[in-house]
N, C-alpha and C. Protein backbone atom coordinates (compact mmCIF):
# COMPACT_ATOMS: atom_id res chain seq x y z
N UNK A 1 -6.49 12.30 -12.37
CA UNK A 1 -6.46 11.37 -11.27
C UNK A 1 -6.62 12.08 -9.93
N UNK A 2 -6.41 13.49 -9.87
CA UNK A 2 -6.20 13.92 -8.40
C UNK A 2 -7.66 14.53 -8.06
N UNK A 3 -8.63 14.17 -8.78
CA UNK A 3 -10.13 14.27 -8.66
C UNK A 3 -10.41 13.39 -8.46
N UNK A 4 -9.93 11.91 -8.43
CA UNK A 4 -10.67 11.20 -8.22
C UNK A 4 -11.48 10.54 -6.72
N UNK A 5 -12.67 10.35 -6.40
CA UNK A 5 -12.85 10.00 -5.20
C UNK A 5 -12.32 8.84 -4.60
N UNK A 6 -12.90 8.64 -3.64
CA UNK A 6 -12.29 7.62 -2.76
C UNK A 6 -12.17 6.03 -3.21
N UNK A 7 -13.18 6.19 -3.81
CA UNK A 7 -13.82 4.44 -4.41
C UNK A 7 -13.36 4.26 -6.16
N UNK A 8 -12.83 4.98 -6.54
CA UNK A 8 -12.63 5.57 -7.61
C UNK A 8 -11.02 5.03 -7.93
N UNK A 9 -10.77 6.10 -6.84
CA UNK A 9 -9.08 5.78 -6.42
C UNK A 9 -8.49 4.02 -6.30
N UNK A 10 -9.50 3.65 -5.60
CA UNK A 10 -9.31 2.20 -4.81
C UNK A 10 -9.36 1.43 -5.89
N UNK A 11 -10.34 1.64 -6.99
CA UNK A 11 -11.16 0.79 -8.14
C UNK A 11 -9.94 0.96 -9.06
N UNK A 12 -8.89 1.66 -8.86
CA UNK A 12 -7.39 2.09 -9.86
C UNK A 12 -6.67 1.09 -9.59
N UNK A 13 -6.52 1.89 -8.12
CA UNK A 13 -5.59 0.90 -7.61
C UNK A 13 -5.06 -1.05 -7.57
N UNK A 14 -6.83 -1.05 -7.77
CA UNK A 14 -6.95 -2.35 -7.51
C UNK A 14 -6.71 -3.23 -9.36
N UNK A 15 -7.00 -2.08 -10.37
CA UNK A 15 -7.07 -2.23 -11.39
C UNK A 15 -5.26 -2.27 -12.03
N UNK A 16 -4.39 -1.86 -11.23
CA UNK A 16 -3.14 -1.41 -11.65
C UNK A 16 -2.53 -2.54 -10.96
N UNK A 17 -2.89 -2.84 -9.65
CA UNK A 17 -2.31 -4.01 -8.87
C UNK A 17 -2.57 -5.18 -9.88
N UNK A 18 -3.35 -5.58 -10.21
CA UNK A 18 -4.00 -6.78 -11.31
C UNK A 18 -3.13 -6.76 -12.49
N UNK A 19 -2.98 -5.58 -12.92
CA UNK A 19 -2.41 -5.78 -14.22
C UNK A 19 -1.13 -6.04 -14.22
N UNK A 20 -0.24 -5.69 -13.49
CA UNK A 20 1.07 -5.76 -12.89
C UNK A 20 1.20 -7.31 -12.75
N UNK A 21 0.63 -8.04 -11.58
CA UNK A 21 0.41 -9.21 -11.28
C UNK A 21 0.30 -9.80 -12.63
N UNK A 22 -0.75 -9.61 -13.52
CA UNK A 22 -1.02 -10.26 -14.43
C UNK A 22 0.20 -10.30 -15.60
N UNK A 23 0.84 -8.82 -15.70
CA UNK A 23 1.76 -9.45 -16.48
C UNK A 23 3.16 -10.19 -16.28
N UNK A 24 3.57 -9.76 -14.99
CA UNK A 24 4.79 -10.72 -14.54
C UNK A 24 4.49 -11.58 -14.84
N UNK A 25 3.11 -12.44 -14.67
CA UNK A 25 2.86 -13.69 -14.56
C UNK A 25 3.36 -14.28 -15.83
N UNK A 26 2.72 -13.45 -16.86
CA UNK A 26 2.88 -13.68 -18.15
C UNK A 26 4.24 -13.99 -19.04
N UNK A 27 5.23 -12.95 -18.19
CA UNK A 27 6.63 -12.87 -18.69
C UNK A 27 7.18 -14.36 -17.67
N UNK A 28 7.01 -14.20 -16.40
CA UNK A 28 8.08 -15.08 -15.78
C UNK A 28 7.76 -16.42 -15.45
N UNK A 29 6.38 -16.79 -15.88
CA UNK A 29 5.78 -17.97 -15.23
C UNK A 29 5.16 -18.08 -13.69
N UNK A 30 5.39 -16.89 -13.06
CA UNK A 30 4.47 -17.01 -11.98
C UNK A 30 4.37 -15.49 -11.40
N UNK A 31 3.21 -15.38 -10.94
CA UNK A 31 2.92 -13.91 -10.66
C UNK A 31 3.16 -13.79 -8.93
N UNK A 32 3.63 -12.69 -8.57
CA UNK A 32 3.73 -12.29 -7.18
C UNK A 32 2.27 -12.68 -6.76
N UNK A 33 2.44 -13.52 -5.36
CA UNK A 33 0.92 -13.21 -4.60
C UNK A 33 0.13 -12.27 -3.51
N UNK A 34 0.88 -11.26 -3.96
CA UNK A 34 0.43 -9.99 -3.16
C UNK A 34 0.89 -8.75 -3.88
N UNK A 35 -0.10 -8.03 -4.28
CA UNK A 35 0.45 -6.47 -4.69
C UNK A 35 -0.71 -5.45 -4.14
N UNK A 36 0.15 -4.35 -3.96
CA UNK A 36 -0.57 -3.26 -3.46
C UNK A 36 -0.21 -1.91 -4.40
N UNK A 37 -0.82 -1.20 -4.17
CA UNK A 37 -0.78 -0.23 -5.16
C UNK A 37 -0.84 1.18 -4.00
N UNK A 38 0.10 1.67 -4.45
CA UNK A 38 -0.28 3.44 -3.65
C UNK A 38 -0.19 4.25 -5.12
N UNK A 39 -1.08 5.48 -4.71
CA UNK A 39 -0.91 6.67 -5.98
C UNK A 39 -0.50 7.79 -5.23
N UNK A 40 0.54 8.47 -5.54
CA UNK A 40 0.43 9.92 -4.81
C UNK A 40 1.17 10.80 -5.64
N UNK A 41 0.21 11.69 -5.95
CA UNK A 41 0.27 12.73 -6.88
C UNK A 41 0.25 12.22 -8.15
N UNK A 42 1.87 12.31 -9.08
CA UNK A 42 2.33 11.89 -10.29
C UNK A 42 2.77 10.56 -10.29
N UNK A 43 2.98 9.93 -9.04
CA UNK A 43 3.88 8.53 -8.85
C UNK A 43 2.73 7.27 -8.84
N UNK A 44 2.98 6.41 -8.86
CA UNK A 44 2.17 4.99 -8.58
C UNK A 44 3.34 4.28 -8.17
N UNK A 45 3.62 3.20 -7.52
CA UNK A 45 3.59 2.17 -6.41
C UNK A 45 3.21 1.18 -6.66
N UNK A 46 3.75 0.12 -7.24
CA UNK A 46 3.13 -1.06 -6.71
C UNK A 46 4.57 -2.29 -5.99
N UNK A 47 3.99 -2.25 -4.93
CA UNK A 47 4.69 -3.29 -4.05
C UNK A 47 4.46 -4.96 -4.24
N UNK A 48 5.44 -5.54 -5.11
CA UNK A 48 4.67 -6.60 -4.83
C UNK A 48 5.84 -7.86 -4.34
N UNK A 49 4.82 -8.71 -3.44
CA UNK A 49 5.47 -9.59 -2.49
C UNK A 49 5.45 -11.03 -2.76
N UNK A 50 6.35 -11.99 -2.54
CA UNK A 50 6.68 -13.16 -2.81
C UNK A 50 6.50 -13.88 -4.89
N UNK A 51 7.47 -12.77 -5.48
CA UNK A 51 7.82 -12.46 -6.49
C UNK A 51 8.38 -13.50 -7.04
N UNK A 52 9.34 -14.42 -6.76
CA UNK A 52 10.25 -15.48 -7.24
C UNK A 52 9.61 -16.69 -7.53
N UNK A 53 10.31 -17.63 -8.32
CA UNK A 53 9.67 -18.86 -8.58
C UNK A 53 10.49 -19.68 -7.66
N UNK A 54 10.25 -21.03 -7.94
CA UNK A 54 10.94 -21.54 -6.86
C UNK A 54 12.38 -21.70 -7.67
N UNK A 55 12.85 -22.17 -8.65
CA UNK A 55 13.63 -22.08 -8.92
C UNK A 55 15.27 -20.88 -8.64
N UNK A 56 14.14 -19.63 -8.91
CA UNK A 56 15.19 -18.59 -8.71
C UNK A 56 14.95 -18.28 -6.78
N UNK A 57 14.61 -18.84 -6.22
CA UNK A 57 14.74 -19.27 -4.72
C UNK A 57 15.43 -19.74 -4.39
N UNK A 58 15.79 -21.20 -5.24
CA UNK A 58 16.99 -21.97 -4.85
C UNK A 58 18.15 -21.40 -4.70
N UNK A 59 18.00 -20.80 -6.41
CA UNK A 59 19.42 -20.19 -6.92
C UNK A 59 20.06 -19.04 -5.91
N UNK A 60 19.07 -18.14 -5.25
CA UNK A 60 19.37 -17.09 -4.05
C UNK A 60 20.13 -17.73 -3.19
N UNK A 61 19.26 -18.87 -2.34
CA UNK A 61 19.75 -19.39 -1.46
C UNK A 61 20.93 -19.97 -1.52
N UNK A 62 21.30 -20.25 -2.76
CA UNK A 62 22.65 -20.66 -2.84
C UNK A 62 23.83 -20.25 -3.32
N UNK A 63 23.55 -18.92 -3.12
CA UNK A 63 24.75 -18.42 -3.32
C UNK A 63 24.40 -17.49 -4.94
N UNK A 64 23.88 -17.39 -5.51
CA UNK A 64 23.93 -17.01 -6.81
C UNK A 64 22.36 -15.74 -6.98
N UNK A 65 22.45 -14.85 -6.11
CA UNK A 65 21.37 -14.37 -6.12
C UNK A 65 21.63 -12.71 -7.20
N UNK A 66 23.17 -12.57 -7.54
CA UNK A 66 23.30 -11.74 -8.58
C UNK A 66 22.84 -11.95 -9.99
N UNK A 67 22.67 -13.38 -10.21
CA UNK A 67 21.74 -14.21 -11.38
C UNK A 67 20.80 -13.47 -11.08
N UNK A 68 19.99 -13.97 -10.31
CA UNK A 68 18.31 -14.13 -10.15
C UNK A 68 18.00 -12.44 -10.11
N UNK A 69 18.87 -11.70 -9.47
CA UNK A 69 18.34 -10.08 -9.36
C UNK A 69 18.87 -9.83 -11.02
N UNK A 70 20.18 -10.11 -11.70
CA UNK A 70 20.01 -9.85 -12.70
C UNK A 70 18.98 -10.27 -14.14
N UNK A 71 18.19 -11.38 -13.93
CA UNK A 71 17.50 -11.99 -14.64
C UNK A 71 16.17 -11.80 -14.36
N UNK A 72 15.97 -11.16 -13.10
CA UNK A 72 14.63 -10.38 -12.82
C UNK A 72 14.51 -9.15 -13.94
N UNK A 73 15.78 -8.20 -13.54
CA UNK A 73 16.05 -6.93 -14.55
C UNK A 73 15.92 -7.18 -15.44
N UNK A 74 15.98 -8.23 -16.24
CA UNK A 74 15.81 -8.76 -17.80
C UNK A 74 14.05 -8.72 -18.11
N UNK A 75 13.73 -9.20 -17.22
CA UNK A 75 12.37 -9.45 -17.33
C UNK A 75 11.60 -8.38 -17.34
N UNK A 76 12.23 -7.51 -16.23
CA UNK A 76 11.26 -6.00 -16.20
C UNK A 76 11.35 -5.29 -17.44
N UNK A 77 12.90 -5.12 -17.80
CA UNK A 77 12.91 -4.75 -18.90
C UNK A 77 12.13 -5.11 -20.07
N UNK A 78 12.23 -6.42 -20.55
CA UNK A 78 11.01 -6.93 -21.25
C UNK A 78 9.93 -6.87 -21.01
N UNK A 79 9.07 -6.36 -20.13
CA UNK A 79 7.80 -6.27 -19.55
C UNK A 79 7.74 -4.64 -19.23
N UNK A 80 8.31 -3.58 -19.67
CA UNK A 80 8.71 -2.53 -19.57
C UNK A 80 7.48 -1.86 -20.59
N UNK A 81 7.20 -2.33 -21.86
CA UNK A 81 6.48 -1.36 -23.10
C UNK A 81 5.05 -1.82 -22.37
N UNK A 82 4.97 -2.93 -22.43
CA UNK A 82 3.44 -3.86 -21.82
C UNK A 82 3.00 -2.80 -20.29
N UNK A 83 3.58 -2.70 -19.69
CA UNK A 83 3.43 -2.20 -18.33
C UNK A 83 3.27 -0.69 -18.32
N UNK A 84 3.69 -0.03 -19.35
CA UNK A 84 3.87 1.20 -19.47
C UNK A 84 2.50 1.48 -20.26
N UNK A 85 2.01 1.08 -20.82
CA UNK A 85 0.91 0.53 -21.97
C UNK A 85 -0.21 0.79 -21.28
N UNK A 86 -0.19 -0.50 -20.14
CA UNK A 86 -1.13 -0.53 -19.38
C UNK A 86 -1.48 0.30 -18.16
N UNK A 87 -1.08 1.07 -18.04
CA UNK A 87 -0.73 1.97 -16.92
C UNK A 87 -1.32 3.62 -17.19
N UNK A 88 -0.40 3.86 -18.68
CA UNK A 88 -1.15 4.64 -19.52
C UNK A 88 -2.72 4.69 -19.55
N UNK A 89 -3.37 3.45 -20.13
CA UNK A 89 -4.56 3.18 -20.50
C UNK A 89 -5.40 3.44 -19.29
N UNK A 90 -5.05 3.05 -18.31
CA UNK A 90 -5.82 3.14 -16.87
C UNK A 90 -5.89 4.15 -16.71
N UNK A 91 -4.82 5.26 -16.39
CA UNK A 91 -4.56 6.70 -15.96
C UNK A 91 -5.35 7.60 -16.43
N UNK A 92 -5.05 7.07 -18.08
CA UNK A 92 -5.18 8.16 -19.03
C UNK A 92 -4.14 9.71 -18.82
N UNK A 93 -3.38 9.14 -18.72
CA UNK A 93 -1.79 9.70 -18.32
C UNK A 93 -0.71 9.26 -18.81
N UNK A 94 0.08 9.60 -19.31
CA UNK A 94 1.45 9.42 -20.07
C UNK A 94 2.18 8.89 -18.98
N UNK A 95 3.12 7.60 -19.06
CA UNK A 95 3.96 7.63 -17.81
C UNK A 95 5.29 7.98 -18.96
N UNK A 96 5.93 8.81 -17.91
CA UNK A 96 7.26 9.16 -18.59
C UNK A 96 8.45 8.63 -18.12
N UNK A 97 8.32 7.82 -17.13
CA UNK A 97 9.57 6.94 -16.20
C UNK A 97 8.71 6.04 -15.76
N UNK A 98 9.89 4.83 -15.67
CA UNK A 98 9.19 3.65 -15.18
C UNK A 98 10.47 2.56 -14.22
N UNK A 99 10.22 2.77 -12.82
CA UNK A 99 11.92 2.03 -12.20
C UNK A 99 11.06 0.68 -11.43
N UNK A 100 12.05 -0.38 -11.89
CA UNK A 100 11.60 -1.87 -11.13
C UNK A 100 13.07 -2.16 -10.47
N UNK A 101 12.48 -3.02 -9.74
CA UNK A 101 13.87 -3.41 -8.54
C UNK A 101 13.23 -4.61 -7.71
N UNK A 102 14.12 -5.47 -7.51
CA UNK A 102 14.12 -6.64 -6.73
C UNK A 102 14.75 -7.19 -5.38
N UNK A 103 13.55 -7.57 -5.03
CA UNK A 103 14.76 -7.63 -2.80
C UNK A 103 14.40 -9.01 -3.00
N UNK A 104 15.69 -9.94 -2.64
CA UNK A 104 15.63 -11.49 -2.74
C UNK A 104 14.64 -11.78 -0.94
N UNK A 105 15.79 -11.14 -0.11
CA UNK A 105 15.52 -11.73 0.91
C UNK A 105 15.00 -10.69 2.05
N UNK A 106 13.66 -10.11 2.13
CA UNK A 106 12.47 -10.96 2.23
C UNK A 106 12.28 -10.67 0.27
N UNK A 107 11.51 -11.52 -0.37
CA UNK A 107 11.21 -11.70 -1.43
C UNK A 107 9.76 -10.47 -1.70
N UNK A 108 10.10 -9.48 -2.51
CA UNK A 108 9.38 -8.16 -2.39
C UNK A 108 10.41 -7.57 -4.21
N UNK A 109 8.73 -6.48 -4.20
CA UNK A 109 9.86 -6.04 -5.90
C UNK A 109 8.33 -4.83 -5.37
N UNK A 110 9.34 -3.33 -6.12
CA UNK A 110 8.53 -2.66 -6.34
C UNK A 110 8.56 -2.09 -7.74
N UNK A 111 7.70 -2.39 -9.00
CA UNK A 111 7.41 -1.09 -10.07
C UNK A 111 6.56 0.45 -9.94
N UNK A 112 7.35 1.23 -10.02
CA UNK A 112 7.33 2.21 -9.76
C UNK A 112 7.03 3.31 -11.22
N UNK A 113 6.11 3.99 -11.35
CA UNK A 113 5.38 4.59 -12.49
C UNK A 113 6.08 6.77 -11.98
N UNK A 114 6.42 6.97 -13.06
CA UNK A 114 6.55 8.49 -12.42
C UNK A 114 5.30 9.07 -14.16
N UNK A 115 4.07 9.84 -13.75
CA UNK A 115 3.33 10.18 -14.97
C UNK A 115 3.92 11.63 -15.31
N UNK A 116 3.43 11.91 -16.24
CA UNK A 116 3.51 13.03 -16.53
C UNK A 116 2.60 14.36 -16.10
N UNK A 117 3.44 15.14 -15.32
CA UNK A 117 2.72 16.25 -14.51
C UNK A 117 1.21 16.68 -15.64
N UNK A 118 0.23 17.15 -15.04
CA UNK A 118 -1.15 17.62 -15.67
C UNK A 118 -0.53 19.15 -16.29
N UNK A 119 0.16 19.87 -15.52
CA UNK A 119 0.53 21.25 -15.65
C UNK A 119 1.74 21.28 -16.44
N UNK A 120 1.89 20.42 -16.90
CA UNK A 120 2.93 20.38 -18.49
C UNK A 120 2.42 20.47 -19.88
């Protein structure tokens, strides 16, 4: 990956942002409508924004947003082999860690890829 050019890079990025999107969608019933992707070095990045359904919106707003962050974690977790899978396949890189996390308010989640160094 650290050869790769500029358009190359972007054509990843844009390929890793998609798949991400695509599978939340799959697990939670609705996909974030914004993700971005950074790569640097061994790590990948993807930021993605307005994550929640409306349901687990409500539930924030009212008081119960240790549910909704805990039932996010459920999900990542279940979407953990799929994501790791796909990430792999793109890279052509082993990911050897994989950390997700959820911000209710502003509504934002980042999955976070750590690969496996080339010089291992």
């Amino acid at each position: 990956m650290a050869d790769l050019t500029a358009s190359d890079r972007g054509g990843l990025s844009a390929a890793i942002s998609n798949v991400v999107v695509k599978t939340t969608a799959e697990y939670t019933g609705r996909g974030p409508t914004r993700a971005r992707t950074t790569i640097d070095g061994d790590w990948i990045f993807v930021a993605l924004h307005d994550t929640l359904t409306r349901g687990e919106r409500k539930l924030a707003e009212t008081g119960r947003g240790d549910l909704v962050r805990g039932t996010r974690r459920e999900f990542q977790d279940a979407m953990r082999e799929d994501l790791v899978t796909a990430i792999s396949e793109l890279t052509g890189r082993e990911v050897v860690a994989m950390l997700s996390d959820n911000h209710l308010e502003p509504d934002i989640a980042i999955e976070a890829f750590y690969l496996r160094p080339i010089d291992e």
